[in-house]
Each structure stands twice: as C-alpha cells, then as structure tokens.
C-alpha atoms as a PDB file:
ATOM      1  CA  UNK A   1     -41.548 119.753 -51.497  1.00  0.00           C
ATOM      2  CA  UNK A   2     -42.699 118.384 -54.707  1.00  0.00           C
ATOM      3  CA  UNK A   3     -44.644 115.289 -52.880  1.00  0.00           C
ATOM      4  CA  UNK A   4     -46.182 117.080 -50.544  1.00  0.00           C
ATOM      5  CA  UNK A   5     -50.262 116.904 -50.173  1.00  0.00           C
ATOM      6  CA  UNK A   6     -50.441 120.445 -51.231  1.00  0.00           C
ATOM      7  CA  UNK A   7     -48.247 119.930 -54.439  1.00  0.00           C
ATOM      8  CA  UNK A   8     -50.297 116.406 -55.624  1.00  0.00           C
ATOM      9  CA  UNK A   9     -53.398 118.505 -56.453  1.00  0.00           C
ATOM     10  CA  UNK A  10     -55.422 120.353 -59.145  1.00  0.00           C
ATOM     11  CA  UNK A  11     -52.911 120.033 -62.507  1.00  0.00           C
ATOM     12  CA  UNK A  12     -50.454 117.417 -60.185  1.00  0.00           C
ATOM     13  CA  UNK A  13     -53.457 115.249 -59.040  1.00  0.00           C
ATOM     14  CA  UNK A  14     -52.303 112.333 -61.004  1.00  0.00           C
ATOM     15  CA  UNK A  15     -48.856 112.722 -60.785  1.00  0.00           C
ATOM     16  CA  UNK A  16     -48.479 109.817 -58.584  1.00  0.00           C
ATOM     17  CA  UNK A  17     -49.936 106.590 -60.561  1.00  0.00           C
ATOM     18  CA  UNK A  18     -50.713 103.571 -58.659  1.00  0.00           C
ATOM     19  CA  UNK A  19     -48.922 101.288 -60.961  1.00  0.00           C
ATOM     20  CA  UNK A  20     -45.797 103.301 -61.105  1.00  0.00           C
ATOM     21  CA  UNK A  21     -42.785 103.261 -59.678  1.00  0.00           C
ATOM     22  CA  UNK A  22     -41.250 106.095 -57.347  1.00  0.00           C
ATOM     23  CA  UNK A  23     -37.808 107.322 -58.214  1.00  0.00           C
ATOM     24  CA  UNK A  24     -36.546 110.345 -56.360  1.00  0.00           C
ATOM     25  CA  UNK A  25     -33.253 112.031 -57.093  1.00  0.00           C
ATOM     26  CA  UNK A  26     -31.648 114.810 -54.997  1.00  0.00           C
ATOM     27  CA  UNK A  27     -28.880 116.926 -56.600  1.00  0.00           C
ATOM     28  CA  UNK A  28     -26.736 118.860 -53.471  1.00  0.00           C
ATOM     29  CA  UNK A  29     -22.981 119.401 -52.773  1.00  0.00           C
ATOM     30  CA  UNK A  30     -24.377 119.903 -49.004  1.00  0.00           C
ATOM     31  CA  UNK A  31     -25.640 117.080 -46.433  1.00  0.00           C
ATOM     32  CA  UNK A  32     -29.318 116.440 -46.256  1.00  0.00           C
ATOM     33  CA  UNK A  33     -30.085 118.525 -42.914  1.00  0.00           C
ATOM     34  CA  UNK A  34     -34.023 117.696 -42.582  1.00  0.00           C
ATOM     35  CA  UNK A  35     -34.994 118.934 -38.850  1.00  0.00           C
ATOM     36  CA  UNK A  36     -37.107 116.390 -36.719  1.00  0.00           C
ATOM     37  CA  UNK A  37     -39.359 117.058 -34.127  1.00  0.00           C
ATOM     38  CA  UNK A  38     -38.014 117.188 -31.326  1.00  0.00           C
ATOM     39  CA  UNK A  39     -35.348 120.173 -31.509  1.00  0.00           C
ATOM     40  CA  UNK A  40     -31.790 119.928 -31.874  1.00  0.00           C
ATOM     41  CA  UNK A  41     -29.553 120.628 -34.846  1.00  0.00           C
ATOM     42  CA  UNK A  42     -29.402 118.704 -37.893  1.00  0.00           C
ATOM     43  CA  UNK A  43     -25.693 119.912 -39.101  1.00  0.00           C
ATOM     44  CA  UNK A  44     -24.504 116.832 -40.218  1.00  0.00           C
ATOM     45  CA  UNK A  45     -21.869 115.198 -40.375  1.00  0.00           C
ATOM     46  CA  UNK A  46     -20.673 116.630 -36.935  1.00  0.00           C
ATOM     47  CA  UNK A  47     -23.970 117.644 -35.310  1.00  0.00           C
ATOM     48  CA  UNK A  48     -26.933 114.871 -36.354  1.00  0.00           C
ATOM     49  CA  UNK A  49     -28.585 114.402 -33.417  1.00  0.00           C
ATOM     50  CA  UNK A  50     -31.331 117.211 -34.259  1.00  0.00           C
ATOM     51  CA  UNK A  51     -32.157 115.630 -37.715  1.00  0.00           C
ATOM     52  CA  UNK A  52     -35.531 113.186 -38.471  1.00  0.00           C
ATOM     53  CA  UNK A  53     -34.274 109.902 -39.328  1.00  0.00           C
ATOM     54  CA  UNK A  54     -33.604 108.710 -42.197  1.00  0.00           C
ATOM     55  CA  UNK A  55     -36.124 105.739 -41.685  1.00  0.00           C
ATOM     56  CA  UNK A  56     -38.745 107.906 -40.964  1.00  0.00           C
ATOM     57  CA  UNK A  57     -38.240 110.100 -44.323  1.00  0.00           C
ATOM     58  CA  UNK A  58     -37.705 106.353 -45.939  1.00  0.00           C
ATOM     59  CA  UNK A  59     -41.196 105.349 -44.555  1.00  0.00           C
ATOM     60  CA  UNK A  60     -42.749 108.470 -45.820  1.00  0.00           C
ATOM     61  CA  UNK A  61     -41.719 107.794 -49.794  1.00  0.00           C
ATOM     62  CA  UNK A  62     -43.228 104.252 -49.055  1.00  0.00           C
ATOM     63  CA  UNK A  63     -46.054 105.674 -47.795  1.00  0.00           C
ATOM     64  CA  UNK A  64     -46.912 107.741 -50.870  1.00  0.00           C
ATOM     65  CA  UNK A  65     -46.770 104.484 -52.762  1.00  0.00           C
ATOM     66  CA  UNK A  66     -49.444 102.718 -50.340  1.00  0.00           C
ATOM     67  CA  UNK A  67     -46.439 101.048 -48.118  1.00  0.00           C
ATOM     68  CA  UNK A  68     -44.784  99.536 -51.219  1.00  0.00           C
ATOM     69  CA  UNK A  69     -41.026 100.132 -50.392  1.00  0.00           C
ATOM     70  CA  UNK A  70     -40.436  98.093 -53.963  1.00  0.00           C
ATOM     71  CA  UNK A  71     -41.683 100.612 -56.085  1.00  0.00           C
ATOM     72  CA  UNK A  72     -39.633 103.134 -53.829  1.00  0.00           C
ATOM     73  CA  UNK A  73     -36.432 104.441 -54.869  1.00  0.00           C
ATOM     74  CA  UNK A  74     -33.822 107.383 -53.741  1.00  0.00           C
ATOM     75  CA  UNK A  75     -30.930 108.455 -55.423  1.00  0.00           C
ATOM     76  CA  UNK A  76     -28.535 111.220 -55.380  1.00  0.00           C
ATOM     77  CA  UNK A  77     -25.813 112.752 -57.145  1.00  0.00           C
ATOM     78  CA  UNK A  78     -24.234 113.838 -53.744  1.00  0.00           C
ATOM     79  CA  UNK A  79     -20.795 114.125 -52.331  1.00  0.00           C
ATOM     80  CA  UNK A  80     -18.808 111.233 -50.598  1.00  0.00           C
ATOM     81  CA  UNK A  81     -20.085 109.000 -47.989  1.00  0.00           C
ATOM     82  CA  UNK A  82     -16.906 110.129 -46.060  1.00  0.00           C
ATOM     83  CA  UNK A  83     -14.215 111.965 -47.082  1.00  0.00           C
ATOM     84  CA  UNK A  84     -10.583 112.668 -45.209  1.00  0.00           C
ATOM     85  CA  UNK A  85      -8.749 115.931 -44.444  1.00  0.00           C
ATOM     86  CA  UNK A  86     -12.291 117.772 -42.594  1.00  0.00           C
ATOM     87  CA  UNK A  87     -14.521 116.863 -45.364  1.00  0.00           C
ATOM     88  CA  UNK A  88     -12.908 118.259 -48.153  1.00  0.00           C
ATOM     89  CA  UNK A  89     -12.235 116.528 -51.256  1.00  0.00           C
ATOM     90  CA  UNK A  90     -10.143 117.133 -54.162  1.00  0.00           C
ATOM     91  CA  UNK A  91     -12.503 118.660 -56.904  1.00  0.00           C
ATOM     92  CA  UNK A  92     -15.087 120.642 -54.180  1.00  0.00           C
ATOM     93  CA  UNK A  93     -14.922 122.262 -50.787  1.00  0.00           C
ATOM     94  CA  UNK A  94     -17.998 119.485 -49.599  1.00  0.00           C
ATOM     95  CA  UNK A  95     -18.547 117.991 -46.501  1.00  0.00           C
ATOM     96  CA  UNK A  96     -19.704 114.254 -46.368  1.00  0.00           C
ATOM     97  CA  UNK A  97     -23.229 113.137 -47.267  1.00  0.00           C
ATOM     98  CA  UNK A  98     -23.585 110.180 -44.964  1.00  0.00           C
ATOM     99  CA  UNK A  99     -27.605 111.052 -44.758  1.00  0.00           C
ATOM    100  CA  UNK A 100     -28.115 110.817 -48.701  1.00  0.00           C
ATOM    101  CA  UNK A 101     -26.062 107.717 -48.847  1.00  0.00           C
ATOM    102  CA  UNK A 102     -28.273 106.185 -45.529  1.00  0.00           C
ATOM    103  CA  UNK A 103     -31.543 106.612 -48.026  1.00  0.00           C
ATOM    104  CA  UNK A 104     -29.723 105.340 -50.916  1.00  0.00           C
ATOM    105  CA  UNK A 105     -28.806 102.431 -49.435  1.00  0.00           C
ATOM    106  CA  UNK A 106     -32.376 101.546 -47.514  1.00  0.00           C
ATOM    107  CA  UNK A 107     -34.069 102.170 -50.941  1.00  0.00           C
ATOM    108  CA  UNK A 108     -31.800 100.204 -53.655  1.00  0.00           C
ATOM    109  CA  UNK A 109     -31.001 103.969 -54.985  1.00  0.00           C
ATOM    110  CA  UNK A 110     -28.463 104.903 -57.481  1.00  0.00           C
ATOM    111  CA  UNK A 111     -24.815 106.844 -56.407  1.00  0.00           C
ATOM    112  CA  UNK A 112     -23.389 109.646 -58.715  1.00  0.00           C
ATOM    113  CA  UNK A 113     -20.759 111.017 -57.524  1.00  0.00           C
ATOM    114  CA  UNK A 114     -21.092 114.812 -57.118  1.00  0.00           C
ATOM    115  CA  UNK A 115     -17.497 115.654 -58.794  1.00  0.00           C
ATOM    116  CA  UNK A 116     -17.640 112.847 -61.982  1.00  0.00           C
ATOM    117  CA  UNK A 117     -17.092 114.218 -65.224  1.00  0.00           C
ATOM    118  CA  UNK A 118     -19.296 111.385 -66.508  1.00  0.00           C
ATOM    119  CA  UNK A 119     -22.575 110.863 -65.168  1.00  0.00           C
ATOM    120  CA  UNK A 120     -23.781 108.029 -68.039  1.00  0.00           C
ATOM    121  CA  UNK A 121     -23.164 105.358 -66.025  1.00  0.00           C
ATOM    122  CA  UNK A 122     -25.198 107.128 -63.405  1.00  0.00           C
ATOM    123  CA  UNK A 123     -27.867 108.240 -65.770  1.00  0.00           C
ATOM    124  CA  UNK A 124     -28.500 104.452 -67.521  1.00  0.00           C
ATOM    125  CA  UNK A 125     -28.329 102.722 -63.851  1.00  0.00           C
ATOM    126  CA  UNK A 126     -31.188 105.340 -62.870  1.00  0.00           C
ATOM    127  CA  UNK A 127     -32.971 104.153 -65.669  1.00  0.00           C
ATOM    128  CA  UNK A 128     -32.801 100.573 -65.188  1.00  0.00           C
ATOM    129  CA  UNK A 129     -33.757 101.187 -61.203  1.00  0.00           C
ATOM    130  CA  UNK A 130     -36.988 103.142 -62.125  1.00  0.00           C
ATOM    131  CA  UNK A 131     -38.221 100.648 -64.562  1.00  0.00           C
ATOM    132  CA  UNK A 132     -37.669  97.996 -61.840  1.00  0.00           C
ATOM    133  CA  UNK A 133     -35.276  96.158 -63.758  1.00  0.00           C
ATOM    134  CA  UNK A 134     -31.790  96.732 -62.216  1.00  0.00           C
ATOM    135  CA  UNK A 135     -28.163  94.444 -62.257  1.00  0.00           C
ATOM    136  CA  UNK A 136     -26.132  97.206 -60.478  1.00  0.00           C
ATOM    137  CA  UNK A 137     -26.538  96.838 -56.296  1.00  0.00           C
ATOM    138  CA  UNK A 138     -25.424  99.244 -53.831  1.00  0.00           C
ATOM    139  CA  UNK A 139     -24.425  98.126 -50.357  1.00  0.00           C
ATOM    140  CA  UNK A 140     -25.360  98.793 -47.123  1.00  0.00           C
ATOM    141  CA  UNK A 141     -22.209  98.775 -45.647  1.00  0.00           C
ATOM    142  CA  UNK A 142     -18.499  99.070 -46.359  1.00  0.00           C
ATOM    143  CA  UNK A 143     -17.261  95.682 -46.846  1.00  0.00           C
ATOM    144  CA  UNK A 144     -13.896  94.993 -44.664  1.00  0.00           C
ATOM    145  CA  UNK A 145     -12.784  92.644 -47.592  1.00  0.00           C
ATOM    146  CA  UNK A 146     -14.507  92.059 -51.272  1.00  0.00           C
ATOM    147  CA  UNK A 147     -11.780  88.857 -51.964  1.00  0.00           C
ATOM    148  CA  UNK A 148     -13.330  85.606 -52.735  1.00  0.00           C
ATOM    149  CA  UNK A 149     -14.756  83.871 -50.801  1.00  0.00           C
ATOM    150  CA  UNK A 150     -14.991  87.162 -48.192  1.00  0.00           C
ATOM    151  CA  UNK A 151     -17.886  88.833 -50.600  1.00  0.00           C
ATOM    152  CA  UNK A 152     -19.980  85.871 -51.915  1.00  0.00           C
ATOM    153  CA  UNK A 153     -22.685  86.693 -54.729  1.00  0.00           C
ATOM    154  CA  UNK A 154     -25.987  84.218 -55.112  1.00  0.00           C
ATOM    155  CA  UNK A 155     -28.654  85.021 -57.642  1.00  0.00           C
ATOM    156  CA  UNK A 156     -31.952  82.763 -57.401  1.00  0.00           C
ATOM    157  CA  UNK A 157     -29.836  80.597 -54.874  1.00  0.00           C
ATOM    158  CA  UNK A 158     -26.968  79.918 -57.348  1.00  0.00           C
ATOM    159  CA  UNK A 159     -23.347  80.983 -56.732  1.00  0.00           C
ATOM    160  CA  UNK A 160     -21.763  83.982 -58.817  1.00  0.00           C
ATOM    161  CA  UNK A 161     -18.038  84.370 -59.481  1.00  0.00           C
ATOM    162  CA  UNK A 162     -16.607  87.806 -59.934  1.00  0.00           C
ATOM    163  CA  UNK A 163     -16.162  87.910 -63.705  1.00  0.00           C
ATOM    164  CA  UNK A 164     -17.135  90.565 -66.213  1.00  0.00           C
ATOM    165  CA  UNK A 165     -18.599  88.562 -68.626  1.00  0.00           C
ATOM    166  CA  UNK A 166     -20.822  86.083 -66.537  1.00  0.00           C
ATOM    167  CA  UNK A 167     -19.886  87.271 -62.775  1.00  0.00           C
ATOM    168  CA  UNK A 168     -20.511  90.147 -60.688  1.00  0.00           C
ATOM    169  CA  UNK A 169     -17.734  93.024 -60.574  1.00  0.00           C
ATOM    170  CA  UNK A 170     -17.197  94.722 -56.926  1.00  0.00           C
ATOM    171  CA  UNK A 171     -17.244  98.586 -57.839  1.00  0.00           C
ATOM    172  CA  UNK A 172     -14.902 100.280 -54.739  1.00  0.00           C
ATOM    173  CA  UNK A 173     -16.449 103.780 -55.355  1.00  0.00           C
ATOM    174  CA  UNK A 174     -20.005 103.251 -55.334  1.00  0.00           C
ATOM    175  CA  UNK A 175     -19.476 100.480 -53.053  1.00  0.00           C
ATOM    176  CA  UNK A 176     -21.825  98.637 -55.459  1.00  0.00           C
ATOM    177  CA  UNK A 177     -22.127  95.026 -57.421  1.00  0.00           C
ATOM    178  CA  UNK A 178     -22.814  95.132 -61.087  1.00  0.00           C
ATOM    179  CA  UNK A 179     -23.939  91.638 -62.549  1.00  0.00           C
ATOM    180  CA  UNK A 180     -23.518  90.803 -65.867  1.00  0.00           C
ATOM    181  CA  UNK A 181     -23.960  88.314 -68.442  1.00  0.00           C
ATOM    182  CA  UNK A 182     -25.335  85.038 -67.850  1.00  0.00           C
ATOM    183  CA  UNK A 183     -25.432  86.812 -63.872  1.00  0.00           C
ATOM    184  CA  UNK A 184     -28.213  89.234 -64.757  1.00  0.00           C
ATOM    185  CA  UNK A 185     -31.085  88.394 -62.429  1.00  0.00           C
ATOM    186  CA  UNK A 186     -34.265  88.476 -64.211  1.00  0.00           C
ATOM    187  CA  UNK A 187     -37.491  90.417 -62.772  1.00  0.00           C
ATOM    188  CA  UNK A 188     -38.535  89.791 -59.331  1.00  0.00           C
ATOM    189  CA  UNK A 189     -35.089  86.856 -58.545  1.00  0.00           C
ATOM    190  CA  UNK A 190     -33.409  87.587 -55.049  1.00  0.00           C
ATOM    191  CA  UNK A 191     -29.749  88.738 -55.493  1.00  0.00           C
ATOM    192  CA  UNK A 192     -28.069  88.336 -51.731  1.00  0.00           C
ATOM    193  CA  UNK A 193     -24.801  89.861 -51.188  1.00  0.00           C
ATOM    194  CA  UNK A 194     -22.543  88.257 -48.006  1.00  0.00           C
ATOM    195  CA  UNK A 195     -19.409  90.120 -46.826  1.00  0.00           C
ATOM    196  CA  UNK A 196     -18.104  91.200 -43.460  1.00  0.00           C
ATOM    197  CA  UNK A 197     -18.366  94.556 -42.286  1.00  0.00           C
ATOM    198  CA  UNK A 198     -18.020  95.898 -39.018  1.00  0.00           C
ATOM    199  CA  UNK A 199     -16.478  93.015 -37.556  1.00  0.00           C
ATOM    200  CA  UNK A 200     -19.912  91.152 -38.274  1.00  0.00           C
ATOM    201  CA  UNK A 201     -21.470  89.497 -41.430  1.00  0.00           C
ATOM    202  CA  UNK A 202     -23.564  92.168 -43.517  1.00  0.00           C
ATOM    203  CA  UNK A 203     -26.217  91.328 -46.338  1.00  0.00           C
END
C-alpha cells in the first residue's frame, strides 16, 4: 500500500503535502475484496459480509489528510456497478464492482468504465476533481426517474434546467451530472442534486 506509514518515509516523507489534495485511483477488472477484522469472506458481490467497510477505508484516506474528506478523492477505472447475466458483460468476463463504486460515490470520485475505448473524458474529469475544481457529479444512488421535475438541479440556491449549453446533462452510464455553461459552479458553491431513488428522496 502506497499510503501506508511505512511507504510515507525516508525519499516518500513529503509525499503527502498539507495543502494538497488527495486523489486516489484504482485500476482492477476484479471487486475490491479488502478483509476486515473480524473474519469472514470478502468475495464480493455474492459473499461481502467478511469485507471492512467501505466507510471505514473512506475514513482512513480522510484521515491521511488530517480529517479533511474535501481534499479526499477516490476514483476507479473499474467494471460496472451491476451487471446482468452472472456478472458478465459484453467486452470482459468481470464481475460487478459495487465496493469501488460505494468509495466513489462517498468521495465525489471519478467513474471510467473498465471496457471504454476512450478514457479522455475520464482522464480531464480526474483532472478537474484533483485540482478541486469539478462540474461533473456522480450520484449516490440510481435515480428511479431523471425527467423534469423528478431530478431537480440547484447551484448556489438557483434552479438549473437540463440543457447543454447553460443546464446540467443527466449522464445514464456514470450515473453522473455534468454542468455546463452559465451552470458551472464556481469554487467552494453547493451543487444539490434531488431525485427519487429507492422509493425515497436521495441527495
């Protein structure tokens, strides 16, 4: 583990700066099967009740970053959330990576989607996360609609339509929000995302 104590000393004793941002990226066509500490299997997706939470690995990056979960990111270019047909999807013989996703999710991470053929879009949304200036969103759940008026989009308080130019665009795959235009939040402006999920209201 790159982070760990024993790694951040002697030439890697300023590898983590105080005024810099974390951004971790994993790279795995398998699930993230951490063990935790209290026995079990971690075999996810079938058998997860053996694996540390993802919380507690979560906690740990913020940690490392004196409890700042802001300057915190995870991202992945990992398989599907979920897939159909036993895990297996068209381009790889994968199983799900709900675990990745989890992390992804909790941190404001970046998606790349293990079988693309194009990871730019990935690549220049890393970017943008890392430096802390970011107008693509991933969310936390799987909306049960993105119509009007289901998915609502405020930035600094103020209603955003879904428009390319000076809207938000729902992205199905990433199960993200991109904002653009005149929608672009600057630095440090809360973007809230409401949509149902679940048979509740997520954001």
């Amino acid at each position: 583990n790159a982070l760990a104590p024993a790694k951040l000393s002697g030439p890697n004793k300023d590898f983590l700066r105080t005024d810099a941002n974390l951004a971790v990226v994993a790279i795995s066509d398998e699930p993230e099967q951490t063990e935790g500490q209290g026995g079990g299997t971690c075999s996810p997706p079938f058998l997860s009740f053996g694996c540390l939470p993802v919380n507690a690995y979560v906690n740990w990056l913020s940690g490392l970053k004196n409890g700042n979960a802001g300057k915190v990111s995870f991202s992945g270019v990992v398989a599907p959330k979920t897939t159909s047909l036993l895990g297996l999807i068209s381009c790889l013989d994968v199983l799900p990576a709900p675990r990745y996703h989890a992390a992804i999710a909790k941190t404001g991470g970046v998606y790349g989607q293990l079988c693309s053929s194009n990871l730019g879009p990935f690549l220049n949304h890393l970017a943008k996360v890392a430096a802390g200036v970011d107008d693509t969103f991933t969310l936390s759940n799987d909306p049960l609609s993105t119509a009007p008026g289901d998915l609502t989009v405020e930035v600094g308080g103020v209603p955003v339509p879904p428009s390319a130019t000076d809207g938000y665009v729902y992205d199905a795959t990433t199960n993200s929000i991109t904002l653009h235009g005149s929608a672009s939040p600057e630095p440090g402006v809360e973007v809230v995302v409401t949509y149902p999920a679940n048979g509740a209201c997520a954001q």
